[in-house]
N, C-alpha and C. Protein backbone atom coordinates (compact mmCIF):
# COMPACT_ATOMS: atom_id res chain seq x y z
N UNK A 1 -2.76 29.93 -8.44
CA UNK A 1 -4.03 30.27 -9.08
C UNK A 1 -5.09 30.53 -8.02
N UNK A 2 -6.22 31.23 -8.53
CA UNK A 2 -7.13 31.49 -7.58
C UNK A 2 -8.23 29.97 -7.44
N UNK A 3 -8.36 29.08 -8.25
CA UNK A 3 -9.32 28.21 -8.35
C UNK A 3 -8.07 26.97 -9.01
N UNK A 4 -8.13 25.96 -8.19
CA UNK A 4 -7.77 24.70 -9.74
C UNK A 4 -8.81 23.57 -9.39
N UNK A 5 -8.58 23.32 -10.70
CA UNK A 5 -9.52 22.23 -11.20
C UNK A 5 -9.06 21.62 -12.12
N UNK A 6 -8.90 20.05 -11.12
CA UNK A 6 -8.31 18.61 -12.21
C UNK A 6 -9.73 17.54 -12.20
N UNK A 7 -9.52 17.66 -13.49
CA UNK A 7 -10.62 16.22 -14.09
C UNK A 7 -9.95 15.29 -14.70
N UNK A 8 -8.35 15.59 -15.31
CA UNK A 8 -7.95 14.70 -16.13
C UNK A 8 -6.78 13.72 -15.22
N UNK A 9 -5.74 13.53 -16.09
CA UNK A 9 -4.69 12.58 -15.26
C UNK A 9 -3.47 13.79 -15.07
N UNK A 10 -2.41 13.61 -14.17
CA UNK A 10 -1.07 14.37 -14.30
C UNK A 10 -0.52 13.11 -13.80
N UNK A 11 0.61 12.65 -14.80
CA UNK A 11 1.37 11.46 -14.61
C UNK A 11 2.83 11.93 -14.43
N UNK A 12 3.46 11.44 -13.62
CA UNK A 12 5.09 12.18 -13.15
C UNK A 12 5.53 10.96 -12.25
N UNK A 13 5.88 9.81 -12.81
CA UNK A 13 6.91 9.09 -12.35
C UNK A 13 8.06 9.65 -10.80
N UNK A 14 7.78 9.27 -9.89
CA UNK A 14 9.06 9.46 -9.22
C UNK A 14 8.72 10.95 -9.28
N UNK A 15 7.88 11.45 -10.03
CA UNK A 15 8.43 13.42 -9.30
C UNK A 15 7.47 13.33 -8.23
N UNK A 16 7.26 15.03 -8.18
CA UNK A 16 6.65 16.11 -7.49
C UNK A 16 5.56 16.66 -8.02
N UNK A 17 4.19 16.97 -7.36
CA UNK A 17 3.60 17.46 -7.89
C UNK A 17 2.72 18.72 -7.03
N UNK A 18 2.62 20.00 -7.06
CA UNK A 18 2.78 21.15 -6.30
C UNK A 18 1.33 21.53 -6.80
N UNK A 19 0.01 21.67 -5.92
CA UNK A 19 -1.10 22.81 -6.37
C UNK A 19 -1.69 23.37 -4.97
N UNK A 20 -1.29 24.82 -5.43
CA UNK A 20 -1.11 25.96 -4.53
C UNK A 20 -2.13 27.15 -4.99
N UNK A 21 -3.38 27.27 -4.17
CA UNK A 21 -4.70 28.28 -5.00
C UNK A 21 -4.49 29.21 -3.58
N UNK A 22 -4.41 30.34 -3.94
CA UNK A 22 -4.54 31.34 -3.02
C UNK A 22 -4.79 32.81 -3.74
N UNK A 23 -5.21 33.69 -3.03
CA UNK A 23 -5.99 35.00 -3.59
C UNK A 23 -5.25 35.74 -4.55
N UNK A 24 -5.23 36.14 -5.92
CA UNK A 24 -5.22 36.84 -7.05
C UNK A 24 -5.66 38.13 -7.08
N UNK A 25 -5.13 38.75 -8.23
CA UNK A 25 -5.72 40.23 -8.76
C UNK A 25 -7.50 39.49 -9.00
N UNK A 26 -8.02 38.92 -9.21
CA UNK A 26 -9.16 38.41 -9.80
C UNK A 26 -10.17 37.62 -8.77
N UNK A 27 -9.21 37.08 -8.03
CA UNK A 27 -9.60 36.21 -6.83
C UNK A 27 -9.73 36.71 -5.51
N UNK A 28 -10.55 37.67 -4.91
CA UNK A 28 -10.18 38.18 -3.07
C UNK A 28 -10.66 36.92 -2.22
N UNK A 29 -11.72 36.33 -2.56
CA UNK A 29 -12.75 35.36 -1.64
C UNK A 29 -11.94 34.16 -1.39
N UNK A 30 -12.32 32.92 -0.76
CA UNK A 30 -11.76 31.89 -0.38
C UNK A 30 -11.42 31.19 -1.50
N UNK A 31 -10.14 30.47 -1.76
CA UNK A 31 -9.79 29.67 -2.77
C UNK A 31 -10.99 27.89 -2.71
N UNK A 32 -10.24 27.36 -3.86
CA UNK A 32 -10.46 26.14 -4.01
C UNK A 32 -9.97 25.25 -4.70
N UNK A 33 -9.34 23.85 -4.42
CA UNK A 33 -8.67 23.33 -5.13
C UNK A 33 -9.49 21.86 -4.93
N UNK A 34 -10.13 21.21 -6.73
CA UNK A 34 -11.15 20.39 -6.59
C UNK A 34 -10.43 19.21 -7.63
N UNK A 35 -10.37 18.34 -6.94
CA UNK A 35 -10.08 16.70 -7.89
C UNK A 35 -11.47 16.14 -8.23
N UNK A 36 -11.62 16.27 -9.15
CA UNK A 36 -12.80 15.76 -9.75
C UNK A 36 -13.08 14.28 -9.74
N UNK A 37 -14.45 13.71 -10.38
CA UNK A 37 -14.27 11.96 -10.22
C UNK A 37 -13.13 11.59 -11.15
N UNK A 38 -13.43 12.10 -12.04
CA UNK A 38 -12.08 11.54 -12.73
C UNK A 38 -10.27 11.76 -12.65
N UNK A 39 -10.27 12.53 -11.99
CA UNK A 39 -9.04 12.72 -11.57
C UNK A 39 -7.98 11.81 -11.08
N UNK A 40 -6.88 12.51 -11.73
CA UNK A 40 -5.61 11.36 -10.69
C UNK A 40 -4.38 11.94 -11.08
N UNK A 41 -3.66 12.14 -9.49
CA UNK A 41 -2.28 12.77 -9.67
C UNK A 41 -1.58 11.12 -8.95
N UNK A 42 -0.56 11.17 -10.47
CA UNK A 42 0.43 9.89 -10.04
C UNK A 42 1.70 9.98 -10.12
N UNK A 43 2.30 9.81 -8.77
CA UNK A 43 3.53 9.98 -8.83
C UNK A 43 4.68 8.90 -8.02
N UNK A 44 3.57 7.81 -8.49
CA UNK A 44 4.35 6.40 -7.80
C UNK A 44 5.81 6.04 -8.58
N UNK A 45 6.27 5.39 -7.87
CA UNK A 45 7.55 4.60 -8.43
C UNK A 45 7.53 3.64 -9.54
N UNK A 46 8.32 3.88 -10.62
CA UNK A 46 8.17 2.46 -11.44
C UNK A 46 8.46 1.52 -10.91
N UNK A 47 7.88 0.04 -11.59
CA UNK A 47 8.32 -1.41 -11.99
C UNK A 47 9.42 -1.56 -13.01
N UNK A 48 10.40 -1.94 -11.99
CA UNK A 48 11.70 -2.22 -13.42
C UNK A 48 12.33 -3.18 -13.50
N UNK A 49 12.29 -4.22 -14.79
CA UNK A 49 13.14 -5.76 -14.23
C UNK A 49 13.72 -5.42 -15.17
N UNK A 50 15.34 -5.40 -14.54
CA UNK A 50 15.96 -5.81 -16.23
C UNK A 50 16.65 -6.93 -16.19
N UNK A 51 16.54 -7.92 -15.25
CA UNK A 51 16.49 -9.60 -15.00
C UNK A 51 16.18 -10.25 -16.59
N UNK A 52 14.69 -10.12 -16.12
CA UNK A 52 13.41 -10.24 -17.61
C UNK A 52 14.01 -9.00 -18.79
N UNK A 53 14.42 -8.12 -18.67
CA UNK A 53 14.69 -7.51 -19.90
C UNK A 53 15.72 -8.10 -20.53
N UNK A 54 16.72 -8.34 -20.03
CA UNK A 54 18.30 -8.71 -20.31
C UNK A 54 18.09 -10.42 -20.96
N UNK A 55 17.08 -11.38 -20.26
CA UNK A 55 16.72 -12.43 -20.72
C UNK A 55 15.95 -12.54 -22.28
N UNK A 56 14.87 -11.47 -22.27
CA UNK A 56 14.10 -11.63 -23.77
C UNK A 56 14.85 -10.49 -24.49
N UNK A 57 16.70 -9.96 -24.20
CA UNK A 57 17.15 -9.16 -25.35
C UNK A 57 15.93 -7.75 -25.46
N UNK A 58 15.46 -7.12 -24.23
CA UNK A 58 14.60 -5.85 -24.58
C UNK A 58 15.47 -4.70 -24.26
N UNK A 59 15.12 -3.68 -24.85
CA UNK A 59 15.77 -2.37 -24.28
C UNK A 59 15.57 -2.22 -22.70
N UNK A 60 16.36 -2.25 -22.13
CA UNK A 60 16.24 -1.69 -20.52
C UNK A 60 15.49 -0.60 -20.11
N UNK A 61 14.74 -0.18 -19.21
CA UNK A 61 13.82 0.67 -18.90
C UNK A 61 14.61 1.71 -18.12
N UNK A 62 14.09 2.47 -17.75
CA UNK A 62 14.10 3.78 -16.44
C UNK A 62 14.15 3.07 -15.50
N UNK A 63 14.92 3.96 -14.38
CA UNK A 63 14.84 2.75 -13.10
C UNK A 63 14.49 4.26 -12.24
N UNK A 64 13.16 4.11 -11.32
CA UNK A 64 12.62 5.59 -10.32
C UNK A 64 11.78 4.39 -9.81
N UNK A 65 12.39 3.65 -9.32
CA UNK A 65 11.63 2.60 -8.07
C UNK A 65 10.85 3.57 -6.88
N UNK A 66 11.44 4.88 -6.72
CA UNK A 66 10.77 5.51 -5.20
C UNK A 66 10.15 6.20 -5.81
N UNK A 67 8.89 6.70 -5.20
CA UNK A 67 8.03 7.46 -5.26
C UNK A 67 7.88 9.20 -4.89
N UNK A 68 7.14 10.06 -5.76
CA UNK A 68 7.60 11.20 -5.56
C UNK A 68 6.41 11.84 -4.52
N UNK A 69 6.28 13.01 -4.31
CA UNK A 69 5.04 13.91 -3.83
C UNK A 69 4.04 14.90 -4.02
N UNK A 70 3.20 14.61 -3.70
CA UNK A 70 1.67 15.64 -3.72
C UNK A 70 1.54 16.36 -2.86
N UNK A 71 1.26 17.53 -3.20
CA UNK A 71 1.22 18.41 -2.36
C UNK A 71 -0.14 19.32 -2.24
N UNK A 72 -1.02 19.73 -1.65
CA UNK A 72 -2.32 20.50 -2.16
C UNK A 72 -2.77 21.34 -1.28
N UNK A 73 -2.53 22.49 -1.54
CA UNK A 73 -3.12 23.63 -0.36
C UNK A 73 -4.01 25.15 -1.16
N UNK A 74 -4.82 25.31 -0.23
CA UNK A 74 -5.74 25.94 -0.72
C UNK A 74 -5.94 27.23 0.73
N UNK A 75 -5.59 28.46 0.23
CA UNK A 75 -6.64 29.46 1.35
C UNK A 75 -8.23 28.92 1.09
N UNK A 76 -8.84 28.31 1.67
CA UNK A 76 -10.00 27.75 1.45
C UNK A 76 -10.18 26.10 1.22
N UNK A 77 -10.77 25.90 0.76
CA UNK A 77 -11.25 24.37 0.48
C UNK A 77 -10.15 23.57 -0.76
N UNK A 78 -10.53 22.08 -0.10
CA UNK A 78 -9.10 20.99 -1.34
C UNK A 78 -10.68 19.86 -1.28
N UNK A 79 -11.11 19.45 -1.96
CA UNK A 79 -11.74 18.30 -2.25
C UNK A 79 -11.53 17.63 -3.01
N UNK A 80 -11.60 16.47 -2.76
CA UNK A 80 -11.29 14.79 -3.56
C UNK A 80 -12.49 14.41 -3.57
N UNK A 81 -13.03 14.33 -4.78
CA UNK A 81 -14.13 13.78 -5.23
C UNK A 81 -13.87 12.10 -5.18
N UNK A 82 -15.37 11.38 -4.83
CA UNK A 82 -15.45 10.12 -4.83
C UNK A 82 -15.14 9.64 -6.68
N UNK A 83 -13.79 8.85 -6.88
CA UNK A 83 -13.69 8.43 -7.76
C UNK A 83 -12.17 9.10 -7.92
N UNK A 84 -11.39 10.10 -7.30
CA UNK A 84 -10.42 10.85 -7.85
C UNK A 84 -9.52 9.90 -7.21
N UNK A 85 -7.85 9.88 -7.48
CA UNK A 85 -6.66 9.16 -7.24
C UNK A 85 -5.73 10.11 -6.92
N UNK A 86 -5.14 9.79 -5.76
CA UNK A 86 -3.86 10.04 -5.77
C UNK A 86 -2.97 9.24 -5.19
N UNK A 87 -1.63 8.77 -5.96
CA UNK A 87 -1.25 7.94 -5.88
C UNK A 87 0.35 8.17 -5.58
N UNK A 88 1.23 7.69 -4.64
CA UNK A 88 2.26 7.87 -4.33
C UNK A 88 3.19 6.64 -3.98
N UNK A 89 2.31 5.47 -4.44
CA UNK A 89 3.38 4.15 -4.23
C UNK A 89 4.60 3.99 -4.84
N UNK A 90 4.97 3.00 -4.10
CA UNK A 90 6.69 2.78 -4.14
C UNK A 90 6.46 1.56 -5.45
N UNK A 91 7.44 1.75 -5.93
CA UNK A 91 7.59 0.64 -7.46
C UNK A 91 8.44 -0.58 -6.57
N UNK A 92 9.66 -0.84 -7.75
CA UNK A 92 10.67 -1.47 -7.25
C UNK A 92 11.51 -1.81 -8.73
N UNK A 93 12.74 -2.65 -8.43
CA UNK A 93 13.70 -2.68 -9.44
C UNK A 93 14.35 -4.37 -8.82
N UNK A 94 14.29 -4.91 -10.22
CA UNK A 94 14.89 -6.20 -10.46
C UNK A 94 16.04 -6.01 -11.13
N UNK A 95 17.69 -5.68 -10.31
CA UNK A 95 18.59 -6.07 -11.12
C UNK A 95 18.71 -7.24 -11.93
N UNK A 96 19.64 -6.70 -12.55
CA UNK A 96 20.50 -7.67 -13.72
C UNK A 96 20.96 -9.17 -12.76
N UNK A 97 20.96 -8.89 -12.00
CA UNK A 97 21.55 -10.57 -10.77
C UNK A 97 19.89 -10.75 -10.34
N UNK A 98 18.91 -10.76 -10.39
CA UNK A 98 17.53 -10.95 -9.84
C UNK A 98 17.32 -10.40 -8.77
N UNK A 99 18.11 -9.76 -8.22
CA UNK A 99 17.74 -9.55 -6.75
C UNK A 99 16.75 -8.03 -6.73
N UNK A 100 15.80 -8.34 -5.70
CA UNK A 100 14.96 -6.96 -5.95
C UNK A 100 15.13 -5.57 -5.18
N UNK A 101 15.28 -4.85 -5.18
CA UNK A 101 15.30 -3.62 -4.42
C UNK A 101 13.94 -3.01 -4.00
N UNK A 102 13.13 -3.05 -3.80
CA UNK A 102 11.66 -2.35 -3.15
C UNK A 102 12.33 -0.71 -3.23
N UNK A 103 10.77 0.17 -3.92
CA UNK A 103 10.86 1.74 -3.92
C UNK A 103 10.30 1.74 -2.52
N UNK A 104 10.43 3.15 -2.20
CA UNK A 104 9.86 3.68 -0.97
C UNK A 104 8.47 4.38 -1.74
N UNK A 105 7.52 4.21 -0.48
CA UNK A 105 6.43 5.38 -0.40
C UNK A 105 6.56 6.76 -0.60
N UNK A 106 5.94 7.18 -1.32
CA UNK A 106 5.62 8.99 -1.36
C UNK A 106 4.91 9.52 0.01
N UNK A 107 5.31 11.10 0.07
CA UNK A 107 4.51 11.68 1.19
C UNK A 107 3.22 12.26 0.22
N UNK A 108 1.80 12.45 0.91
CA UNK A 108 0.73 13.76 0.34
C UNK A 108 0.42 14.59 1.36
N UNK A 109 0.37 15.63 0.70
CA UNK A 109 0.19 16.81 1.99
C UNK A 109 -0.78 17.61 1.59
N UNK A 110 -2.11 18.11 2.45
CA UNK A 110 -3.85 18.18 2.18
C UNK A 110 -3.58 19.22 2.81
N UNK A 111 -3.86 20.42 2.79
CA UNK A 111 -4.42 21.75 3.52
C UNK A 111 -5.14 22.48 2.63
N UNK A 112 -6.23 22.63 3.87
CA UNK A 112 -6.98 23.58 3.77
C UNK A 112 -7.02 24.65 4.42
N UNK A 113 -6.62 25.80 4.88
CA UNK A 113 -5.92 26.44 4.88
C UNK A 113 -7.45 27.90 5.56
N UNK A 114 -7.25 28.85 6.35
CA UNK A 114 -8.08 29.57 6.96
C UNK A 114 -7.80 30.31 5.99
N UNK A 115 -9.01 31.58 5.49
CA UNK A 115 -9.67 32.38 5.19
C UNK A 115 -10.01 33.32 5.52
N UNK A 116 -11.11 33.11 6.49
CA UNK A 116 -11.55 34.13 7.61
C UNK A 116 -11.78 33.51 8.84
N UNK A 117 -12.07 34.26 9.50
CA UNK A 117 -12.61 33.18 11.31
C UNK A 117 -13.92 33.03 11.06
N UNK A 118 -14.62 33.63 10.21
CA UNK A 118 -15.98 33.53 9.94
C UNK A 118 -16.54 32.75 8.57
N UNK A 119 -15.44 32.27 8.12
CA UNK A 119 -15.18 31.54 6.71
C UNK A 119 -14.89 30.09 7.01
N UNK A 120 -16.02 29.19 6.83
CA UNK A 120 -15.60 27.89 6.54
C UNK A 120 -14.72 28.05 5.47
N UNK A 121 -13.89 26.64 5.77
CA UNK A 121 -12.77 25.99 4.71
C UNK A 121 -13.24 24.77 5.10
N UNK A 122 -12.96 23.74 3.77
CA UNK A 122 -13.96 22.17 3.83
C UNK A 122 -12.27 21.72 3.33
N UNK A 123 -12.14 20.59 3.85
CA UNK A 123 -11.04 19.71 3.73
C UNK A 123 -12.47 18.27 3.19
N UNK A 124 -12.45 17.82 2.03
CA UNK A 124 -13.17 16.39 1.57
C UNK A 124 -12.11 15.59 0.92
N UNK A 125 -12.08 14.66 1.98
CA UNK A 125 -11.41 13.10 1.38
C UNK A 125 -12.00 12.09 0.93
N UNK A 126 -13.37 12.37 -0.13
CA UNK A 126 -14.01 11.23 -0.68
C UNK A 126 -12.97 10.27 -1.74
N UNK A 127 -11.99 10.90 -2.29
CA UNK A 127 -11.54 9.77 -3.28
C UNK A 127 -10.32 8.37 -2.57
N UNK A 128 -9.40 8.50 -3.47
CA UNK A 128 -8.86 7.19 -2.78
C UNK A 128 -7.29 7.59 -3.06
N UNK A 129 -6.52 7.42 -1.58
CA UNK A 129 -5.04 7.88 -1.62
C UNK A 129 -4.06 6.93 -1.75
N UNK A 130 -3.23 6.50 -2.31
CA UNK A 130 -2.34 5.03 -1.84
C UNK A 130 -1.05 5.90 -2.12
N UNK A 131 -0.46 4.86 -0.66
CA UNK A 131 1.02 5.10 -0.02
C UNK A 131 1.71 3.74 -0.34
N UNK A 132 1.27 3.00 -0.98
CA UNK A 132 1.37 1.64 -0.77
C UNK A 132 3.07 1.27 -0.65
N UNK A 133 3.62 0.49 -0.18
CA UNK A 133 5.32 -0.15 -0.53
C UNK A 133 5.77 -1.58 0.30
N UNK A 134 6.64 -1.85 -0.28
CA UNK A 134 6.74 -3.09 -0.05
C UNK A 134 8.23 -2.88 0.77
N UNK A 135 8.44 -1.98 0.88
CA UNK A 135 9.53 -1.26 2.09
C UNK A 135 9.24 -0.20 3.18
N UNK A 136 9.60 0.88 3.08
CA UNK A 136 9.38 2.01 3.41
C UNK A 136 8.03 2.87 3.08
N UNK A 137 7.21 3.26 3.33
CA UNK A 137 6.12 4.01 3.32
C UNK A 137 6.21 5.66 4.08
N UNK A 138 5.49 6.28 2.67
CA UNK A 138 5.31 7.92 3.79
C UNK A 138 4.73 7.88 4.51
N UNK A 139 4.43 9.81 4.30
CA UNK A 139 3.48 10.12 5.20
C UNK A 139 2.49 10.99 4.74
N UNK A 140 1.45 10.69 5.00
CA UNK A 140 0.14 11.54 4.85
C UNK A 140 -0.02 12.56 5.85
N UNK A 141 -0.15 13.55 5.71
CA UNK A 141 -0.72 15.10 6.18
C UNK A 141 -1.53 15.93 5.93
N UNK A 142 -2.55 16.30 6.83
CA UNK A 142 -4.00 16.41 6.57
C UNK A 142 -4.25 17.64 7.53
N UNK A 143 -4.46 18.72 7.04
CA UNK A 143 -5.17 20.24 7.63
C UNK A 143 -6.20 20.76 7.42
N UNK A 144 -6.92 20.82 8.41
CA UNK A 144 -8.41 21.66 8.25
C UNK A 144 -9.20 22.26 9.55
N UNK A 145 -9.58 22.77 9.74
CA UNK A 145 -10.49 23.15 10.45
C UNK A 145 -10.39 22.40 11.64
N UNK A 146 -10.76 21.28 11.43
CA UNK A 146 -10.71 20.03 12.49
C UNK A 146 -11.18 18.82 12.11
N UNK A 147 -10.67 17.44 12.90
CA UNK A 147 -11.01 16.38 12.43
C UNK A 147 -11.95 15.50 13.54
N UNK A 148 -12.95 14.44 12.91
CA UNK A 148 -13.36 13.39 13.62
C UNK A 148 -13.60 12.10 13.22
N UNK A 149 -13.37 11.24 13.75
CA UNK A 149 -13.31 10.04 13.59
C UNK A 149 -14.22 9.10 13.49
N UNK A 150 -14.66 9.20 12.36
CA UNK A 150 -15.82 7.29 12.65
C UNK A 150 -16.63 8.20 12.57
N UNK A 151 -17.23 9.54 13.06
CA UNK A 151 -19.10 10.24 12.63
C UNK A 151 -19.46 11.12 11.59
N UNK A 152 -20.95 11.36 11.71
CA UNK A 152 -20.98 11.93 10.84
C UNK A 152 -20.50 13.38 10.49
N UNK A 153 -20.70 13.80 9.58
CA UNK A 153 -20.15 15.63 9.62
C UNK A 153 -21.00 16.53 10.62
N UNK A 154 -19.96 16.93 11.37
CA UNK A 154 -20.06 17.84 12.19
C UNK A 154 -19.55 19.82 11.46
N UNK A 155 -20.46 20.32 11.44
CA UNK A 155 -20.20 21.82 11.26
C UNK A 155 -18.62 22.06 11.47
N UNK A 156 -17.59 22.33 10.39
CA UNK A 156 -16.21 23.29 10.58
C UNK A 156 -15.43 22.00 10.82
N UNK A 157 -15.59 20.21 10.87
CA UNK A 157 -14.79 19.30 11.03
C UNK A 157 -14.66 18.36 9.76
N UNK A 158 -13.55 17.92 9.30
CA UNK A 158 -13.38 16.82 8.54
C UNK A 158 -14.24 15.45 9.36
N UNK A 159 -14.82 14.94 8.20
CA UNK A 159 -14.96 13.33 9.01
C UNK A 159 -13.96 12.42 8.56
N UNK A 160 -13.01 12.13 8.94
CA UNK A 160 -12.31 11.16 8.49
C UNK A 160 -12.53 9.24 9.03
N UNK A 161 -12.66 8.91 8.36
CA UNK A 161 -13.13 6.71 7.99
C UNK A 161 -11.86 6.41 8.56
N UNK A 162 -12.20 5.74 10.00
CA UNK A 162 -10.99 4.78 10.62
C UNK A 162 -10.17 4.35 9.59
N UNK A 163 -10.90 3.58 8.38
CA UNK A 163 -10.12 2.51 7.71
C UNK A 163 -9.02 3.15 6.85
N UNK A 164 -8.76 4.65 7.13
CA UNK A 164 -7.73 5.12 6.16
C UNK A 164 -6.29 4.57 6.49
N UNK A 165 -6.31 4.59 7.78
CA UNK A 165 -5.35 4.28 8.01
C UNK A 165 -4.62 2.93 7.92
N UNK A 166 -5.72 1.97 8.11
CA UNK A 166 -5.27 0.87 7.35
C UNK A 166 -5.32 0.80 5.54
N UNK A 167 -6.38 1.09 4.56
CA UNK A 167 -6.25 1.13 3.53
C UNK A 167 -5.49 2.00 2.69
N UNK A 168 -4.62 2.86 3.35
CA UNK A 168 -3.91 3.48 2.42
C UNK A 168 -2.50 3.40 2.17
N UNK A 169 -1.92 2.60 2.84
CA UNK A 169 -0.52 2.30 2.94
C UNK A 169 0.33 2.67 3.66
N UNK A 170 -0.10 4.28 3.94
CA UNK A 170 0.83 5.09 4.53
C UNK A 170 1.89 4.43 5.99
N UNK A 171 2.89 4.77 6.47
CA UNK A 171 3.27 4.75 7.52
C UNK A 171 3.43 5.50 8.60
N UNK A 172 3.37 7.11 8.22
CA UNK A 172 3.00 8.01 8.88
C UNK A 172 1.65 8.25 8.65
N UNK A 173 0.99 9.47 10.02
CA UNK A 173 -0.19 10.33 9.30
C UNK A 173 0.25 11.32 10.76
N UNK A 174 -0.04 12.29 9.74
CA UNK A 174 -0.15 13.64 10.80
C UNK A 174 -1.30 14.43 10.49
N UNK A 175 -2.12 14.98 11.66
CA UNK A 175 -3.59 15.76 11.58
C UNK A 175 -3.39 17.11 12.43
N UNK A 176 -3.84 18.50 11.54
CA UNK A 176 -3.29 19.55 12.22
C UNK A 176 -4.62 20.27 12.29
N UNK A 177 -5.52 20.97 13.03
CA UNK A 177 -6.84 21.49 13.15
C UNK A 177 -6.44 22.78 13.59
N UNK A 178 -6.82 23.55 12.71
CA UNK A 178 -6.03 24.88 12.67
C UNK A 178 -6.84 25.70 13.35
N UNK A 179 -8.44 25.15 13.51
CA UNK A 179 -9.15 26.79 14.65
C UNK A 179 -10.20 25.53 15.46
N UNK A 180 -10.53 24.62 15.07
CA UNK A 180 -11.41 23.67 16.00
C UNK A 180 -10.57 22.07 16.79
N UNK A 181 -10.98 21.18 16.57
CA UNK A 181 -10.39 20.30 17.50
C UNK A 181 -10.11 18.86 17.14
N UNK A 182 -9.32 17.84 17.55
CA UNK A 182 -9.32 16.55 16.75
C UNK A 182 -10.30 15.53 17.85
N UNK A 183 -11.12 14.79 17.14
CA UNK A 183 -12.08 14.20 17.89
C UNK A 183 -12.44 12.96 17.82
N UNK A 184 -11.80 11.85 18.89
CA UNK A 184 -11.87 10.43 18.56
C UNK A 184 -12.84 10.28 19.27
N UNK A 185 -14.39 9.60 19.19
CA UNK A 185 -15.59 9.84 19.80
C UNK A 185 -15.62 8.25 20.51
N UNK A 186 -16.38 8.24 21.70
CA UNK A 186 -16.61 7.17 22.14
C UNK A 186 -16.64 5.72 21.40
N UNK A 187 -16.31 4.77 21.60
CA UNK A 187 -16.49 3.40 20.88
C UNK A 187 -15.88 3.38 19.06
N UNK A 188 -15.08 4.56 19.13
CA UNK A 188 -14.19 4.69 17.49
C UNK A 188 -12.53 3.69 17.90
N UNK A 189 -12.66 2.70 17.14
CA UNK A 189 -11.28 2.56 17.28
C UNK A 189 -10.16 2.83 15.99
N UNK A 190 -9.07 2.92 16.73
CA UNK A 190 -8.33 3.54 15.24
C UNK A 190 -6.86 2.18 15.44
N UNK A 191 -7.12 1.77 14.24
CA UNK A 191 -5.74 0.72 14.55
C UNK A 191 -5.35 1.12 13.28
N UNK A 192 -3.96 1.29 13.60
CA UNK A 192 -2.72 1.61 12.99
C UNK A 192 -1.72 1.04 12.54
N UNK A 193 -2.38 0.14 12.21
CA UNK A 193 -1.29 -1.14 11.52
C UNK A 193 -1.72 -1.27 9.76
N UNK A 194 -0.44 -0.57 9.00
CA UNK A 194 -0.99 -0.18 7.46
C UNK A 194 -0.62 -1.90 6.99
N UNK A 195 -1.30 -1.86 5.65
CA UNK A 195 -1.45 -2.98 4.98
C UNK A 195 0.11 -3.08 4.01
């Protein structure tokens, strides 16, 4: 599509979830792909005991303990509004013997994507991402223009908040600055030890 726009929920267990805005019969100018406050793409892993099911006689559930992926690229701008979700945690599964299996983490993958050389593209990570798992964790991947660390917005750069990397679960992160530069500024520290 030339424009998307989520305000509501897209719920997908364990899948995939693909939004791809680039130029149309309708569309020549820079795309945009916008998560609104209310937004949330979820594609974490279920919770599944059938320990506890098999004990209170319930129907047994779905078992998609791992988590699926987000994907979001835009010729132009991807913004996450403060308040939007995306969510890629790992569930887990309580066999029939109690023993637990832990899901793995989902990957999300953010581009923003060039236009023109004379065309900003805005990469905004105001909302909130979780990788979370109690095993294995993805990876987060993040494209734009360029990134910096810990300041304020700089012209043609993402600002990205040290604390992502601890608050989001992830175990990877990869940062790709497609025409400017990645910028860890004096007295920024970045510790890399996810929660």
């Amino acid at each position: 599509a030339g424009d998307i726009d989520i305000a509501g929920k897209v719920l997908a267990p364990a899948g995939n979830i693909e939004l791809s805005a680039g130029q149309t019969v309708s569309k020549a100018t820079k795309t945009a792909v916008t998560l609104a406050t209310s937004a949330e793409l979820n594609v974490s892993g279920n919770w599944t005991n059938d320990f506890a099911d098999l004990l209170s006689g319930n129907t047994l559930g779905p078992v998609f303990p791992d988590a699926g992926t987000v994907s979001i690229s835009s010729v132009g701008d991807v913004l996450l509004e403060t308040g939007s979700v995306i969510d890629v945690s790992g569930g887990g599964y309580v066999k029939e013997n109690a023993i637990l299996t832990a899901g793995r983490g989902g990957n999300v993958s953010l581009e923003a994507g060039v236009f023109a050389p004379t065309v900003e593209s805005v990469l905004t990570v105001d909302g909130e991402i979780r990788g979370f798992s109690l095993d294995v964790s993805g990876t987060l991947s993040l494209t734009a223009q360029g990134f910096v660390f810990g300041e304020k917005i700089r012209p043609g750069y993402t600002t990205i908040n040290p604390a992502l990397f601890a608050d989001t679960g992830f175990e990877n992160f990869a940062f790709t600055a497609n025409t400017h530069g990645i910028l860890v500024p004096n007295g920024v520290e970045l510790d890399l030890a996810r929660q």
